[in-house]
C-alpha atoms as a PDB file:
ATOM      1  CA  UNK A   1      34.263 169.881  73.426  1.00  0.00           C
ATOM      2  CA  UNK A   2      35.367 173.112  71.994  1.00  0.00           C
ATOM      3  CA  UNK A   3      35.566 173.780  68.272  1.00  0.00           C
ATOM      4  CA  UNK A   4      38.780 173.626  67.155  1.00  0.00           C
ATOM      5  CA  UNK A   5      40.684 177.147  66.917  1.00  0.00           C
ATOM      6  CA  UNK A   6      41.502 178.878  63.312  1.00  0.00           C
ATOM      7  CA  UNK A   7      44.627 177.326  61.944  1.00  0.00           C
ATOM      8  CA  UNK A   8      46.826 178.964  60.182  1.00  0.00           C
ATOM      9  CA  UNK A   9      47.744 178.694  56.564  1.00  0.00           C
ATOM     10  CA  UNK A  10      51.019 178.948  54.902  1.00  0.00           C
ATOM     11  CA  UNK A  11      54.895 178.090  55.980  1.00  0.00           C
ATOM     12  CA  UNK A  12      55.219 175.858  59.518  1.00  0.00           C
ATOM     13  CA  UNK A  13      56.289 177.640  62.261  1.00  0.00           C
ATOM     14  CA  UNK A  14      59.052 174.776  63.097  1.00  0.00           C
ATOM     15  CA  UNK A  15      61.363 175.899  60.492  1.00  0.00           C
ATOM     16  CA  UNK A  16      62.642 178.842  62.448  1.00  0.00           C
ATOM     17  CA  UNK A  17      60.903 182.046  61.449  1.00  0.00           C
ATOM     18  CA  UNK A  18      57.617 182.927  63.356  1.00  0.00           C
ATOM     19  CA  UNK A  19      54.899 181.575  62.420  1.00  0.00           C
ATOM     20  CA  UNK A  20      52.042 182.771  59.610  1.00  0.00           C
ATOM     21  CA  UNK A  21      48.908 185.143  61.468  1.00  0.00           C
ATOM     22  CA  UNK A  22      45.734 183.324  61.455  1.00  0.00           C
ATOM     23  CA  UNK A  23      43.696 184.208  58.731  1.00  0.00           C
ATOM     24  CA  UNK A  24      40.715 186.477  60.090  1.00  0.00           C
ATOM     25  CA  UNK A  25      37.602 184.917  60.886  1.00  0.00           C
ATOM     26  CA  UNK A  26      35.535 186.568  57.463  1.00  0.00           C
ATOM     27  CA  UNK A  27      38.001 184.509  55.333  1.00  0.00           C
ATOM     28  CA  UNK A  28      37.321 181.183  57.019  1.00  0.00           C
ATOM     29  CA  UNK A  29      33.400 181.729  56.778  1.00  0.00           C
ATOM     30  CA  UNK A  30      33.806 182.828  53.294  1.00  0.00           C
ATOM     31  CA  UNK A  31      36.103 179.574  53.049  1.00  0.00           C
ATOM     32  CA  UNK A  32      33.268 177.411  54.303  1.00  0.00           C
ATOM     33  CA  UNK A  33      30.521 178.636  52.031  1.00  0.00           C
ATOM     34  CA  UNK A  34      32.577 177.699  49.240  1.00  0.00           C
ATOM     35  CA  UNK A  35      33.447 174.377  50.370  1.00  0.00           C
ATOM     36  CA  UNK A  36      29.083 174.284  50.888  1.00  0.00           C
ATOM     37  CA  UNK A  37      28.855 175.209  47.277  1.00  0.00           C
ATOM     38  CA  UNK A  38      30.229 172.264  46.546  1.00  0.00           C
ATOM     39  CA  UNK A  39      29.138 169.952  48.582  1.00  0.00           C
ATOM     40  CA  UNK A  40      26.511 168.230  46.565  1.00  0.00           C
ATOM     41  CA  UNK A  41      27.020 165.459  44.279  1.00  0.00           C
ATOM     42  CA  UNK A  42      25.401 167.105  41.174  1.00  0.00           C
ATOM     43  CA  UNK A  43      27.586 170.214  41.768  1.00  0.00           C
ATOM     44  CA  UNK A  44      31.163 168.232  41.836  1.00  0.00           C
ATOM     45  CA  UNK A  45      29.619 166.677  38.719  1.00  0.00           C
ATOM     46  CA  UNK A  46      29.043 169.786  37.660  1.00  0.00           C
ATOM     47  CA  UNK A  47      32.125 170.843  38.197  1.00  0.00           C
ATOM     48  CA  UNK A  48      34.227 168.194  36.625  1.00  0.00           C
ATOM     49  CA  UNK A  49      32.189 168.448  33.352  1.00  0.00           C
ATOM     50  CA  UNK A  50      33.081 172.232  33.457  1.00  0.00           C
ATOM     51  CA  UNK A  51      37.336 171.374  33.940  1.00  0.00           C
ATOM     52  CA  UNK A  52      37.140 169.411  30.509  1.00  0.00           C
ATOM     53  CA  UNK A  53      34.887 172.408  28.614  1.00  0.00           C
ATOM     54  CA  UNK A  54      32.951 175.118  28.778  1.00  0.00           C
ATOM     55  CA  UNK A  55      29.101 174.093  28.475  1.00  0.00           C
ATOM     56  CA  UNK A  56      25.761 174.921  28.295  1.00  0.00           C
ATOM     57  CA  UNK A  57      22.767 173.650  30.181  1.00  0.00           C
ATOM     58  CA  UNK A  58      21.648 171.513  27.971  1.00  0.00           C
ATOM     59  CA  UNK A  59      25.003 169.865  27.470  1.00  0.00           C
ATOM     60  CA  UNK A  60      24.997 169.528  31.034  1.00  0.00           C
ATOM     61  CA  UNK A  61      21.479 168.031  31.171  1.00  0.00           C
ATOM     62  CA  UNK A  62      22.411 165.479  28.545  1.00  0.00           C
ATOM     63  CA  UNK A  63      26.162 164.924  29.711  1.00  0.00           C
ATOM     64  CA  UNK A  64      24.950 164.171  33.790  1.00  0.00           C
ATOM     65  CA  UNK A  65      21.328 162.799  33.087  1.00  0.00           C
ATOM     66  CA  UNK A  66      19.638 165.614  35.183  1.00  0.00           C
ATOM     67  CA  UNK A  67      16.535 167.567  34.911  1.00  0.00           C
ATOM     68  CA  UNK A  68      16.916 170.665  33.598  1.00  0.00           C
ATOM     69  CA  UNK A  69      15.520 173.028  35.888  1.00  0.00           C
ATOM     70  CA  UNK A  70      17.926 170.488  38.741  1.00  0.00           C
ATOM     71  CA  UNK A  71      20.662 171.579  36.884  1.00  0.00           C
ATOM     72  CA  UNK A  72      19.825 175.120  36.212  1.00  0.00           C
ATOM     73  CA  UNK A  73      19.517 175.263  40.177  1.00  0.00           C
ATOM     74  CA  UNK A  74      22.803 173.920  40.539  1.00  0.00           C
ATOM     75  CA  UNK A  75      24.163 176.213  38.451  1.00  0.00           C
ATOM     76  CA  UNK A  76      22.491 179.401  40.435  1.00  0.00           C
ATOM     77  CA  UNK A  77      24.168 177.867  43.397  1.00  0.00           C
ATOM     78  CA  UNK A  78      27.691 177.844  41.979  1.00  0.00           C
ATOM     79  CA  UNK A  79      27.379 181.599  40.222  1.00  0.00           C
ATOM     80  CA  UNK A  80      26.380 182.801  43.577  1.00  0.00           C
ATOM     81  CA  UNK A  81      29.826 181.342  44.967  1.00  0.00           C
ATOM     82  CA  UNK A  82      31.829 182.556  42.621  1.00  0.00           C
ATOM     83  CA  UNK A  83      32.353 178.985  41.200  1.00  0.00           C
ATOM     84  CA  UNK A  84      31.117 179.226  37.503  1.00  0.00           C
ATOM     85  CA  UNK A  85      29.820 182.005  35.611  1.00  0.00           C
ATOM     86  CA  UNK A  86      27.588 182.503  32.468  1.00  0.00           C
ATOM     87  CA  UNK A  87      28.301 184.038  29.392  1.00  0.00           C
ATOM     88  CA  UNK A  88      25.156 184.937  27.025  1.00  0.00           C
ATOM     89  CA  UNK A  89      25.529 183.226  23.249  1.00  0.00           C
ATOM     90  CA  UNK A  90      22.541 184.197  21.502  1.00  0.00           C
ATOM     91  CA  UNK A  91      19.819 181.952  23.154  1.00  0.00           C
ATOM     92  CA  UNK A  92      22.065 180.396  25.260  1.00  0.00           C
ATOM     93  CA  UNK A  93      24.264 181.030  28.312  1.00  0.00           C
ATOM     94  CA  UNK A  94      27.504 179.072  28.204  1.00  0.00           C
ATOM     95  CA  UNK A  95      29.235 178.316  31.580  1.00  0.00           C
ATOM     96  CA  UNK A  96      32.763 177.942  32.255  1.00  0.00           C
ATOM     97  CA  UNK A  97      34.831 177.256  36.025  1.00  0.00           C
ATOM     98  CA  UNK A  98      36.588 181.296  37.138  1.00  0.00           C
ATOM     99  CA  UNK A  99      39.514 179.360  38.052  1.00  0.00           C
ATOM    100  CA  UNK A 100      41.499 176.192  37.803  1.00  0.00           C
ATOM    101  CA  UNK A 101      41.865 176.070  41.799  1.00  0.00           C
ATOM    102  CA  UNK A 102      38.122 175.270  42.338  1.00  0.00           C
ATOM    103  CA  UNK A 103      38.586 172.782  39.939  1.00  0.00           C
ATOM    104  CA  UNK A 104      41.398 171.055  42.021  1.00  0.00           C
ATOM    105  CA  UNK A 105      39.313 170.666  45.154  1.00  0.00           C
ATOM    106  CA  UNK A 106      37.073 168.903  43.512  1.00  0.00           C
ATOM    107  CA  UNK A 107      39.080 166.590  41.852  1.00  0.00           C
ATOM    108  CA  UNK A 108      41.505 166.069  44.920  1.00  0.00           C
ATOM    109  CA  UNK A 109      38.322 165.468  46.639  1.00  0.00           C
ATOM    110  CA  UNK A 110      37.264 162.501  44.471  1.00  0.00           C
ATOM    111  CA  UNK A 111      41.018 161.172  44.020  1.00  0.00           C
ATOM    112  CA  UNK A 112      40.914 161.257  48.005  1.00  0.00           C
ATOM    113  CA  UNK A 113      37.347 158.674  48.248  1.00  0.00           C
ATOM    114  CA  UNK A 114      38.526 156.587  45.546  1.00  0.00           C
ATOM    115  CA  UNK A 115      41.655 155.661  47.027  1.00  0.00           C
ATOM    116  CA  UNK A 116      40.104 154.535  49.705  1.00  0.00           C
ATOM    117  CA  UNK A 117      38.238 152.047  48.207  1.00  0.00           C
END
């Protein structure tokens, strides 16, 4: 069965004016490596510790009950998507989200499995 073909994001086509282009294929693999990012369960945790605060590693270690160098992974995985980033405060590097939106995936994410339960 063929993969399904780019949709297009923005207004619907049905309300009378044409319809939006389809974003170019770059976007939608760029798209996808985010939504990888944050595919694993530590990194969503991650993620939702970051929406309340900024915080450092060790308040993450403590906060999720993860290894350190786990979470310092983690973390490495995120920067490189553009997730989080680190800011240097004397011996420690504090991390905070770059933007609310990643923050929203997340928690619509989370919303969406627990109400199906």
């Amino acid at each position: 069965m063929p993969a399904d073909p780019p949709h297009p994001v923005g207004a619907d086509s049905s309300a009378g004016g044409p319809g939006p282009a389809v974003l170019p294929p770059g976007v939608l693999a760029d798209a996808g490596e985010l939504l990888r990012a944050l595919a694993a369960p530590v990194r969503i945790a991650i993620v939702l510790q970051l929406r309340e605060a900024d915080r450092c590693v060790h308040e993450l270690v403590d906060e999720l009950d993860v290894a350190q160098p786990l979470i310092s992974q983690h973390l490495r995985v995120l920067k490189t998507a553009g997730v989080v980033q680190g800011e240097r405060r004397g011996r420690e590097v504090v991390y905070r989200l770059v933007d609310d939106h990643l923050a929203h995936i997340v928690v619509d994410a989370v919303a969406h499995v627990q109400e199906g339960k």
